[in-house]
N, C-alpha and C. Protein backbone atom coordinates (compact mmCIF):
# COMPACT_ATOMS: atom_id res chain seq x y z
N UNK A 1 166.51 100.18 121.38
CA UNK A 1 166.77 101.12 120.32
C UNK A 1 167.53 102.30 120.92
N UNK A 2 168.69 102.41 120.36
CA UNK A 2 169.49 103.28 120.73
C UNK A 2 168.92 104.58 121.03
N UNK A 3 168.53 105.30 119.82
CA UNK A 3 168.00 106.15 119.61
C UNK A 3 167.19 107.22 120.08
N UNK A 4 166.10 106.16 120.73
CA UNK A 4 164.50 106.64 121.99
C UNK A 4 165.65 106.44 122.99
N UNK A 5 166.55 105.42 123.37
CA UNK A 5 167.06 105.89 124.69
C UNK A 5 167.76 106.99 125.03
N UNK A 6 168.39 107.39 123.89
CA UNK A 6 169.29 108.76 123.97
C UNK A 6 168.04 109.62 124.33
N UNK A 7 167.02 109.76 123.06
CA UNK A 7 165.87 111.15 123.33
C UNK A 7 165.41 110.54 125.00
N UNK A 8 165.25 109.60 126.08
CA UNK A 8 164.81 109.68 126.87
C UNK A 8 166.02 110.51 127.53
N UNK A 9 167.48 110.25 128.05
CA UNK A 9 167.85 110.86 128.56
C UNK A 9 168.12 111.96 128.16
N UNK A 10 167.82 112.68 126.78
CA UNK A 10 167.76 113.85 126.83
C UNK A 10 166.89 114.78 127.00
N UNK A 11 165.36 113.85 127.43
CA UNK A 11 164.04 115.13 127.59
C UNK A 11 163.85 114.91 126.45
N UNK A 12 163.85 114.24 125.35
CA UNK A 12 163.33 114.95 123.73
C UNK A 12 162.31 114.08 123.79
N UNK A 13 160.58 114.11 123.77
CA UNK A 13 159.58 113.40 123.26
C UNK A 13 159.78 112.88 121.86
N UNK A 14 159.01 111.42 121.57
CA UNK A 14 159.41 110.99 120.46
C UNK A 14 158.55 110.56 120.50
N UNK A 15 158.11 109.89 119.24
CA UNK A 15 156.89 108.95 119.01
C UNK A 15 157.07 107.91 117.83
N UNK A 16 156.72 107.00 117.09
CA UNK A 16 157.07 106.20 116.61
C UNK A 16 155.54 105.23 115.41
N UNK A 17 156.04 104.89 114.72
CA UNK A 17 154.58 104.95 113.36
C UNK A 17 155.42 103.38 112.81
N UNK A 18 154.53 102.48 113.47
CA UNK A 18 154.42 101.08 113.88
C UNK A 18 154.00 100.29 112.67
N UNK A 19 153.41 100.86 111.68
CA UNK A 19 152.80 100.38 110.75
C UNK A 19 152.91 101.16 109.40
N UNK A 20 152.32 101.07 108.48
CA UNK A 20 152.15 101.78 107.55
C UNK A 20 151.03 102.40 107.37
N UNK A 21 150.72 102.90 108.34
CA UNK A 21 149.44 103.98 108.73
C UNK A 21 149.52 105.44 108.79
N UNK A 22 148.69 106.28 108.97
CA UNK A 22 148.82 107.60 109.27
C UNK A 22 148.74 108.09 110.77
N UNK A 23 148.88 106.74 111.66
CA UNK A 23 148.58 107.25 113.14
C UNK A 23 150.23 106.78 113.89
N UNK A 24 150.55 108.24 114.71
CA UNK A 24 152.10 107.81 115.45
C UNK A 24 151.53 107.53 116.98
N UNK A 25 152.52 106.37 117.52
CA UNK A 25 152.53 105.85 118.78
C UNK A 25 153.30 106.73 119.48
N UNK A 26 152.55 107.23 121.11
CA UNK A 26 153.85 107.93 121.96
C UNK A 26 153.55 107.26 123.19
N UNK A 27 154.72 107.31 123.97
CA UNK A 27 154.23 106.64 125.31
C UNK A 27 153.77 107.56 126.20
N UNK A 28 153.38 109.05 126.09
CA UNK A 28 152.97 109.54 126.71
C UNK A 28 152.68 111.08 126.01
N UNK A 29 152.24 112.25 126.24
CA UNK A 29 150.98 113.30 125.55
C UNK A 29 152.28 114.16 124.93
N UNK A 30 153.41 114.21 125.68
CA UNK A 30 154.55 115.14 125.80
C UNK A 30 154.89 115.35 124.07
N UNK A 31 154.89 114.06 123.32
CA UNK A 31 155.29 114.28 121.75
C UNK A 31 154.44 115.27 120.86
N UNK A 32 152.90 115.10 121.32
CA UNK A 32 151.81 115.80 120.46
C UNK A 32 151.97 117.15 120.94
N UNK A 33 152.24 117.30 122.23
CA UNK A 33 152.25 118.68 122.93
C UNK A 33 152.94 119.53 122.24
N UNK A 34 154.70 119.26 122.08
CA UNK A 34 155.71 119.87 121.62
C UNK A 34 156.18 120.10 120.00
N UNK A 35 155.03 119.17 119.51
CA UNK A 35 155.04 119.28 117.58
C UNK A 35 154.53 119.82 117.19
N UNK A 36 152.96 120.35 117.73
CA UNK A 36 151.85 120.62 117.26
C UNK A 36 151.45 120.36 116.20
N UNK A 37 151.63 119.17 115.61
CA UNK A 37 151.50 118.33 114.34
C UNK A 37 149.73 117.93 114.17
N UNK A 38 149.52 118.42 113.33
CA UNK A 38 147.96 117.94 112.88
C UNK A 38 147.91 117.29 111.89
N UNK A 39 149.23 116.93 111.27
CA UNK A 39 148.95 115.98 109.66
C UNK A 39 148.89 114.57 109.99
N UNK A 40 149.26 114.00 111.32
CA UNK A 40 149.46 112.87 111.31
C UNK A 40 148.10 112.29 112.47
N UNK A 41 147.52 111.42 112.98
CA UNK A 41 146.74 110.79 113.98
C UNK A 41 148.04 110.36 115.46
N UNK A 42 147.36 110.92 116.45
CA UNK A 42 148.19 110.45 117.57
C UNK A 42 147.73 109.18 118.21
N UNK A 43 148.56 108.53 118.91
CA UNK A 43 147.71 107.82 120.20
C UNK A 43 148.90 107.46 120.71
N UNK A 44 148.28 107.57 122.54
CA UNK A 44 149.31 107.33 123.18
C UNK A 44 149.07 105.83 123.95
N UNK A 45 150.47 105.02 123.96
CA UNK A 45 150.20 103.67 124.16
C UNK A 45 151.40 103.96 125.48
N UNK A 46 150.52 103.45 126.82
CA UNK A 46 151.63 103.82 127.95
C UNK A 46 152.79 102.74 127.94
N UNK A 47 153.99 102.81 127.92
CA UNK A 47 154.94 102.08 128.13
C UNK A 47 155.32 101.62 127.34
N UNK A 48 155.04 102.05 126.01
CA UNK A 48 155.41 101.92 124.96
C UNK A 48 156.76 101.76 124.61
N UNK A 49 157.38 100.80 124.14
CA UNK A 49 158.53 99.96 124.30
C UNK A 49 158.90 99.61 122.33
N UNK A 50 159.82 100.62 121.92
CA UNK A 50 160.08 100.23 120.54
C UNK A 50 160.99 98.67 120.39
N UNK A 51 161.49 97.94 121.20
CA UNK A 51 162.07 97.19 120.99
C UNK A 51 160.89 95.83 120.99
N UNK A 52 159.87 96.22 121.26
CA UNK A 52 159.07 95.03 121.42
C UNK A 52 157.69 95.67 119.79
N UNK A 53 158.11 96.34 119.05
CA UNK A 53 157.78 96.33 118.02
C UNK A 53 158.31 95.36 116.94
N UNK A 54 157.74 95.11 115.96
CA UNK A 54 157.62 94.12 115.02
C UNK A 54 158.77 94.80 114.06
N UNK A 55 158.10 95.90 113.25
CA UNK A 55 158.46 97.00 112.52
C UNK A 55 158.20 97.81 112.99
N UNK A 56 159.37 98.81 112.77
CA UNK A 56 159.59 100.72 112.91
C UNK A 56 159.37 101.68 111.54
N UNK A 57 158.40 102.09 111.19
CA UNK A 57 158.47 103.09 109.85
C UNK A 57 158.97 104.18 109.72
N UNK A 58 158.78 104.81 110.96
CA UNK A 58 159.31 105.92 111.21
C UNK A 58 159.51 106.12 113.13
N UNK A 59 160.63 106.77 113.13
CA UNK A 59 160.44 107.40 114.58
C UNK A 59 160.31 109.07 114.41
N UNK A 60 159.75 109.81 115.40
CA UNK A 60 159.49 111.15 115.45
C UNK A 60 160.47 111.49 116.66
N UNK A 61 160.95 112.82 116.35
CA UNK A 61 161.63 113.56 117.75
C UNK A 61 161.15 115.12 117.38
N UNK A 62 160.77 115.15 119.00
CA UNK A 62 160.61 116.57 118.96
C UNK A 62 161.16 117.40 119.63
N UNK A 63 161.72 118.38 119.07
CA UNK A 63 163.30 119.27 119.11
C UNK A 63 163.38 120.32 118.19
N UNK A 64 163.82 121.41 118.69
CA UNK A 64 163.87 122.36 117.31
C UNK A 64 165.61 122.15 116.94
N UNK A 65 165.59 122.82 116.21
CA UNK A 65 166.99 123.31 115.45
C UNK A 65 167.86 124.23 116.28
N UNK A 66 168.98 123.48 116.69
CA UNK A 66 169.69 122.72 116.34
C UNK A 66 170.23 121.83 117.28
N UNK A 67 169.05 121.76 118.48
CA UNK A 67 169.62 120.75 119.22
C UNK A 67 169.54 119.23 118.56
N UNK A 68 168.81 118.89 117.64
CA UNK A 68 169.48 117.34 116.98
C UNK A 68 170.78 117.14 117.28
N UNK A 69 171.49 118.02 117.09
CA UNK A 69 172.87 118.49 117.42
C UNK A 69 173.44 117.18 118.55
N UNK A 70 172.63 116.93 119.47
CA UNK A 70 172.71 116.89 121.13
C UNK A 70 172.83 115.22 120.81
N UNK A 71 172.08 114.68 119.55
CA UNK A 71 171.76 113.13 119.92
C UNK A 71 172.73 112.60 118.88
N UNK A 72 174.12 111.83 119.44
CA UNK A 72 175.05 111.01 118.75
C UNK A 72 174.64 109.91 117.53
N UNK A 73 173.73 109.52 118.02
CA UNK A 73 173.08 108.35 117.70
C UNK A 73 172.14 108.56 115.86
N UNK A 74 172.13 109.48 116.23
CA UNK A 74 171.25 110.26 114.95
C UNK A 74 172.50 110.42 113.49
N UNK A 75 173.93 110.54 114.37
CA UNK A 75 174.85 110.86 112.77
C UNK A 75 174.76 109.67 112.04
N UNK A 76 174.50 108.36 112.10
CA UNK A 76 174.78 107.29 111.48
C UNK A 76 173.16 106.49 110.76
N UNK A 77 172.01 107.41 111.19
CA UNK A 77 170.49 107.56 110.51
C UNK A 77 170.22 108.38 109.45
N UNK A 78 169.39 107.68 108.67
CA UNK A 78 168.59 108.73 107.83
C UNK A 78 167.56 109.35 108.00
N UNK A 79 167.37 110.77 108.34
CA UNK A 79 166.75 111.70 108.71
C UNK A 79 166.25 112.67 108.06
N UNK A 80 165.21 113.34 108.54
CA UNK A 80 164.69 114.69 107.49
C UNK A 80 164.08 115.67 108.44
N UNK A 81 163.99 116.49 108.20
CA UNK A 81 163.38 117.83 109.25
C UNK A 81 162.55 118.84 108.00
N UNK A 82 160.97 118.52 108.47
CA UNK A 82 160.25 119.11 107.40
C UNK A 82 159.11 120.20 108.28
N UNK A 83 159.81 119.84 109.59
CA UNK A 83 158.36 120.81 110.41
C UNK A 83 159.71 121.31 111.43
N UNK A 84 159.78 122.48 112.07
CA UNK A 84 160.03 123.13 112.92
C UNK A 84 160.38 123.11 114.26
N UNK A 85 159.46 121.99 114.62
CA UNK A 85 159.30 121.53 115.65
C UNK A 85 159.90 120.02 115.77
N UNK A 86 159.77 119.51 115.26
CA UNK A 86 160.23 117.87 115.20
C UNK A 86 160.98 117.70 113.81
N UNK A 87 161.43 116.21 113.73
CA UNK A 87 161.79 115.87 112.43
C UNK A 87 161.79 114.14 112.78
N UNK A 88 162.16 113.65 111.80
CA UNK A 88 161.74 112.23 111.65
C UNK A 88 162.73 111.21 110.91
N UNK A 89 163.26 109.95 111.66
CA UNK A 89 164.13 109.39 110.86
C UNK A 89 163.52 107.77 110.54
N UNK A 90 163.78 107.48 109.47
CA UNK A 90 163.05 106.52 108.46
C UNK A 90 164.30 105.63 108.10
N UNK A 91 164.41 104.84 108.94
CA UNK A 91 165.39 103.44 108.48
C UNK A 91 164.74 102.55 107.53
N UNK A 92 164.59 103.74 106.46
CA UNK A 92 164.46 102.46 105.30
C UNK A 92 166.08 102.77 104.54
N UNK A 93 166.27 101.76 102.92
CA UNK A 93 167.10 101.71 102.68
C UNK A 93 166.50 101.85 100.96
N UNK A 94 166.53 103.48 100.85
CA UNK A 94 165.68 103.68 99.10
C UNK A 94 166.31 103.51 98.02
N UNK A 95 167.77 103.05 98.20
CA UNK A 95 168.48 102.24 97.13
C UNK A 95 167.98 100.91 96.44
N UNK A 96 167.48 99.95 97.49
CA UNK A 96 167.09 98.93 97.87
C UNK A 96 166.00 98.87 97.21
N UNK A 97 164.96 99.69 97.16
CA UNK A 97 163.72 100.05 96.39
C UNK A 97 163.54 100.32 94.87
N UNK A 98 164.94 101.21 94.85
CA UNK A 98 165.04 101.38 93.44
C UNK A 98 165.38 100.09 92.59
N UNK A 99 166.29 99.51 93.09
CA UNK A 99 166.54 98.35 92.59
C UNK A 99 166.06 97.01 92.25
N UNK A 100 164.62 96.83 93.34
CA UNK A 100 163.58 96.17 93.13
C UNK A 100 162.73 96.21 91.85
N UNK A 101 162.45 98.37 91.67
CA UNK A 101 161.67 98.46 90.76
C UNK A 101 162.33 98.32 89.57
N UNK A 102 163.77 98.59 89.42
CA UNK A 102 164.19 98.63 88.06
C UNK A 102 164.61 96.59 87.77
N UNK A 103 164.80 95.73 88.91
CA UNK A 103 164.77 94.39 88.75
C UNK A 103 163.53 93.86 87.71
N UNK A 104 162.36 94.74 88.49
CA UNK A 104 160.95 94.09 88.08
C UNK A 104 161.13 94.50 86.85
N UNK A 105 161.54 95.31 86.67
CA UNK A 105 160.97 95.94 85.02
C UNK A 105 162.29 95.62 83.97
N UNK A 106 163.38 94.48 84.56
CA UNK A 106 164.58 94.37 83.47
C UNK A 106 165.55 95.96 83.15
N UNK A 107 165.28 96.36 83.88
CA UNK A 107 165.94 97.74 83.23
C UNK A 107 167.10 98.51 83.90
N UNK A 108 168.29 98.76 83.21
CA UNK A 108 169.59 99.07 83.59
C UNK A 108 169.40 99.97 85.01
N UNK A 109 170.16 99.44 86.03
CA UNK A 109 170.45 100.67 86.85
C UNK A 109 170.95 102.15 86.62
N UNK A 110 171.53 102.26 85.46
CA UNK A 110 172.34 102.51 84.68
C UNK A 110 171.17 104.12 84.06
N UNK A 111 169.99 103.41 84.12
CA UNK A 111 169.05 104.32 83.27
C UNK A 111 167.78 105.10 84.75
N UNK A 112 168.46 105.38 85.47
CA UNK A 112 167.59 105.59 87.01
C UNK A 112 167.82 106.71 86.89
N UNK A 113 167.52 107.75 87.22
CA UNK A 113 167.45 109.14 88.15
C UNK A 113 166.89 109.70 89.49
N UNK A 114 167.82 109.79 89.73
CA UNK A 114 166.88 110.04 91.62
C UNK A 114 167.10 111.48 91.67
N UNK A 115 165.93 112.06 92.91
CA UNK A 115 166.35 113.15 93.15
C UNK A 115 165.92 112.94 94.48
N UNK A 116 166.69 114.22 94.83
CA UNK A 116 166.61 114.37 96.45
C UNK A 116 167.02 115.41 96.85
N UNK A 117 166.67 115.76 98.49
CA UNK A 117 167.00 117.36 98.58
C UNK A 117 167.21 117.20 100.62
N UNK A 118 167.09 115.88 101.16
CA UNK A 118 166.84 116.13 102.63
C UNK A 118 168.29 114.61 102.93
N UNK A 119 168.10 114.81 104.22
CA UNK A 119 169.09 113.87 104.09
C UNK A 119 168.37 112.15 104.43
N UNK A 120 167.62 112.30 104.59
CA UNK A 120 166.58 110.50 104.58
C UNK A 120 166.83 110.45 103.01
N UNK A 121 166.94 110.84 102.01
CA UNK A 121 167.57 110.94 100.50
C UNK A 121 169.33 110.32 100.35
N UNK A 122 170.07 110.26 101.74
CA UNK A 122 171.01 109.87 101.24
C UNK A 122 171.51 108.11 100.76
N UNK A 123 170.60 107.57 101.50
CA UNK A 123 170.32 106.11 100.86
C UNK A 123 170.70 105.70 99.77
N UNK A 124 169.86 106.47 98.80
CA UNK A 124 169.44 106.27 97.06
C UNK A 124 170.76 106.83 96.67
N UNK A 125 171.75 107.90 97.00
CA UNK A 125 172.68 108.29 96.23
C UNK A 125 174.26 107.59 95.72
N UNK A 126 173.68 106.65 95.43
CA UNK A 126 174.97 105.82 94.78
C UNK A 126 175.38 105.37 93.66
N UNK A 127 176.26 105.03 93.57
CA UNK A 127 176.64 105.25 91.90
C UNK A 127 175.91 104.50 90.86
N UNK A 128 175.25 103.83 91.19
CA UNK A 128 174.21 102.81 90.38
C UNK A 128 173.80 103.94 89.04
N UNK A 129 173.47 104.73 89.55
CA UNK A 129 172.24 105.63 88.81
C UNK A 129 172.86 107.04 88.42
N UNK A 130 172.50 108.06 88.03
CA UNK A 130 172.42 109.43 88.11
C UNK A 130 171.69 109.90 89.03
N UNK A 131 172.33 111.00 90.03
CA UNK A 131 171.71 111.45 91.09
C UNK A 131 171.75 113.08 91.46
N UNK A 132 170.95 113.14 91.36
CA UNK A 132 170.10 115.00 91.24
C UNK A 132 170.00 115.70 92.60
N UNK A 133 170.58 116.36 92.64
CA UNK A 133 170.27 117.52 94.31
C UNK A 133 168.99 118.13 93.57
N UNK A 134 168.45 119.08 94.92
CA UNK A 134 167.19 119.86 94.77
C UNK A 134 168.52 120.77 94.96
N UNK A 135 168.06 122.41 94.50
CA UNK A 135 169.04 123.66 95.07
C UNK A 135 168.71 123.57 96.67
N UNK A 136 167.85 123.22 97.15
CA UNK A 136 167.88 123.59 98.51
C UNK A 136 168.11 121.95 99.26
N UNK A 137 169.18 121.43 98.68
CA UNK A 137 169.30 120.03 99.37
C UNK A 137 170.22 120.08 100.76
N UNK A 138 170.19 119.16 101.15
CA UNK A 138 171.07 119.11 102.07
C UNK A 138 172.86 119.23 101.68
N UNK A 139 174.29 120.15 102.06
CA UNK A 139 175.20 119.69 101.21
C UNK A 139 175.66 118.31 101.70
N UNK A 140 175.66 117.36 102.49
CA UNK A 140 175.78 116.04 102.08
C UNK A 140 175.60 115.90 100.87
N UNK A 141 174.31 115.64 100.78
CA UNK A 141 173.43 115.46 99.43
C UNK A 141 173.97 116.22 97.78
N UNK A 142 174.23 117.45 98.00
CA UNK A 142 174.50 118.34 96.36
C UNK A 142 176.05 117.27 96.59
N UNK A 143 176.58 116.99 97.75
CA UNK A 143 178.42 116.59 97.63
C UNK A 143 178.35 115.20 97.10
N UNK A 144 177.13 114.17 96.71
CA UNK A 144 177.41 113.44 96.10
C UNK A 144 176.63 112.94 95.01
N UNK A 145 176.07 114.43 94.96
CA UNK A 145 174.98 114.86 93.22
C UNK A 145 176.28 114.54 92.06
N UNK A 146 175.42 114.03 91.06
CA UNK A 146 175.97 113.98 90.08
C UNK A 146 175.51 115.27 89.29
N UNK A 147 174.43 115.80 89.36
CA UNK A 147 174.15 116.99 89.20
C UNK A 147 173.37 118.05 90.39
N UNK A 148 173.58 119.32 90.63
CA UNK A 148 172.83 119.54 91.41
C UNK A 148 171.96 120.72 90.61
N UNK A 149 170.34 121.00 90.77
CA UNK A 149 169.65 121.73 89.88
C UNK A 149 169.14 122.98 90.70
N UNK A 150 168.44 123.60 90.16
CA UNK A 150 167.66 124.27 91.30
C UNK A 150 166.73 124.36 92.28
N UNK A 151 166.17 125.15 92.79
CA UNK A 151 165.75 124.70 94.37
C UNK A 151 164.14 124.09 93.66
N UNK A 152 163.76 123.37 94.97
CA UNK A 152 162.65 123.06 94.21
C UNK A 152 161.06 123.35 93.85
N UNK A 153 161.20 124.67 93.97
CA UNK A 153 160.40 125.86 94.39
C UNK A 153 160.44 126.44 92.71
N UNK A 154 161.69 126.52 92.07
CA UNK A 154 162.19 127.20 91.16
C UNK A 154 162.23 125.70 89.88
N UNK A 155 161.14 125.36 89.73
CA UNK A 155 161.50 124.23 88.77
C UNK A 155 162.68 123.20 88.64
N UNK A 156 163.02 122.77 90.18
CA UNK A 156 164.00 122.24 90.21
C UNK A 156 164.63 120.97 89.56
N UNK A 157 163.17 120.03 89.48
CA UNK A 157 163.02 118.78 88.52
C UNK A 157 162.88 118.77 87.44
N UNK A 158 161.98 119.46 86.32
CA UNK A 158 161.94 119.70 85.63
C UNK A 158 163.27 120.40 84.96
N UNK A 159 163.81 121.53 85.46
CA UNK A 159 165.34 121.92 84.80
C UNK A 159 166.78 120.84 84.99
N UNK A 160 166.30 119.99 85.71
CA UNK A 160 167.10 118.91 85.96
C UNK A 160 166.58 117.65 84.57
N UNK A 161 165.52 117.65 84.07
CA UNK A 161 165.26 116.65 83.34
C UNK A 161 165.76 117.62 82.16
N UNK A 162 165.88 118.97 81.77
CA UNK A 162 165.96 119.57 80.75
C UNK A 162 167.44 119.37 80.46
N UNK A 163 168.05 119.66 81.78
CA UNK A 163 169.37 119.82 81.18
C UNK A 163 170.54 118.35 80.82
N UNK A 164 169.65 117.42 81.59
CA UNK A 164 170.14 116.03 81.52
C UNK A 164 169.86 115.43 79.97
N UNK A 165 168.75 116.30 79.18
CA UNK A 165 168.46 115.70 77.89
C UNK A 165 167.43 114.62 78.05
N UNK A 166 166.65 115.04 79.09
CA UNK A 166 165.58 113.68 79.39
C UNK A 166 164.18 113.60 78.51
N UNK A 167 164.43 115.16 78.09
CA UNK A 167 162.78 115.24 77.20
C UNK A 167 163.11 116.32 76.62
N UNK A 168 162.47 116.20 75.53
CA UNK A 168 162.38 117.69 74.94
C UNK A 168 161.80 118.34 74.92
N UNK A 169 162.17 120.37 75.39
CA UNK A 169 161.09 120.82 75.75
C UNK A 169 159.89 121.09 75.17
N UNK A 170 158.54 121.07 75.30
CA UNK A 170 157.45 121.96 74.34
C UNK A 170 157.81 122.85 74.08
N UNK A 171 157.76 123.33 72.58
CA UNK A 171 157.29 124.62 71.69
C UNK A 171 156.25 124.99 71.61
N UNK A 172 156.30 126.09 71.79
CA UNK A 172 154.24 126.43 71.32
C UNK A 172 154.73 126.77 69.97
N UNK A 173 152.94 126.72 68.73
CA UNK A 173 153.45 126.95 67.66
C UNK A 173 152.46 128.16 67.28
């Protein structure tokens, strides 16, 4: 995996979430040290070797802003940075998902709305559907919104369903 080899020669601890669990694999203490992450379960597996994994759910790097900067390998991933300390890229493909669910259920691609605001969000943004920035999205992301709303702090979804004509609002009477 490209990726862990770059973060090895660059010093960046990483860790990696093998399953669909809440516990990340590191090959050594250096990842938990430098995240100070308490939302997730650690364990360290020595010699831990992502290529001899089954499935990858996620990989972790830990790095502040803006050395991501540093790892080549990362422009062509989908990624998100939600902690300070690390951030996390998720080779899934959430187009792929959408399309499953709207398969199962017979129903136009046509009639989808996505939203998104990070760039592991840029997956889903294709023309299939209507596609919604958060105000505080990534600009990748608002640059290939079909709409972009406000942040999402500020009723960002909700004024996005208002102004799209998705519901009508309550009146009090």
């Amino acid at each position: 995996m490209a990726l862990v080899r770059e973060c090895d020669e660059l010093g960046f601890p990483w860790a990696l979430q093998p399953d669909n669990s809440c516990v990340r694999s590191a090959p050594d203490e250096r990842f938990t040290q430098a995240s100070r992450d308490v939302y997730m379960g650690a364990q360290v597996v020595p010699g831990l070797d992502p290529a001899a994994c089954e499935t990858i759910y996620k990989v972790y790097i830990a790095c502040e802003e803006p050395n991501e900067r540093q790892l080549k390998t990362l422009s062509t991933l989908p990624w998100a940075r939600f902690h300070k300390s690390y951030f996390f890229v998720e080779p899934t493909d959430k187009a792929r998902g959408i399309r499953q669910v709207m398969d199962h259920f017979h129903a136009p691609y046509a009639d989808a709305v996505v939203f998104g605001d990070a760039s592991n969000d840029l997956s889903m943004f294709v023309d299939d559907w209507t596609k919604v920035a958060m105000g505080n999205a990534v600009p990748e992301l608002k640059a290939r919104a079909d709409y972009v709303t406000t942040h999402v702090s500020d009723n960002g979804i909700y004024n996005a369903c208002e102004a799209l004509g998705l519901f009508e609002p309550v009146t009090q009477e």
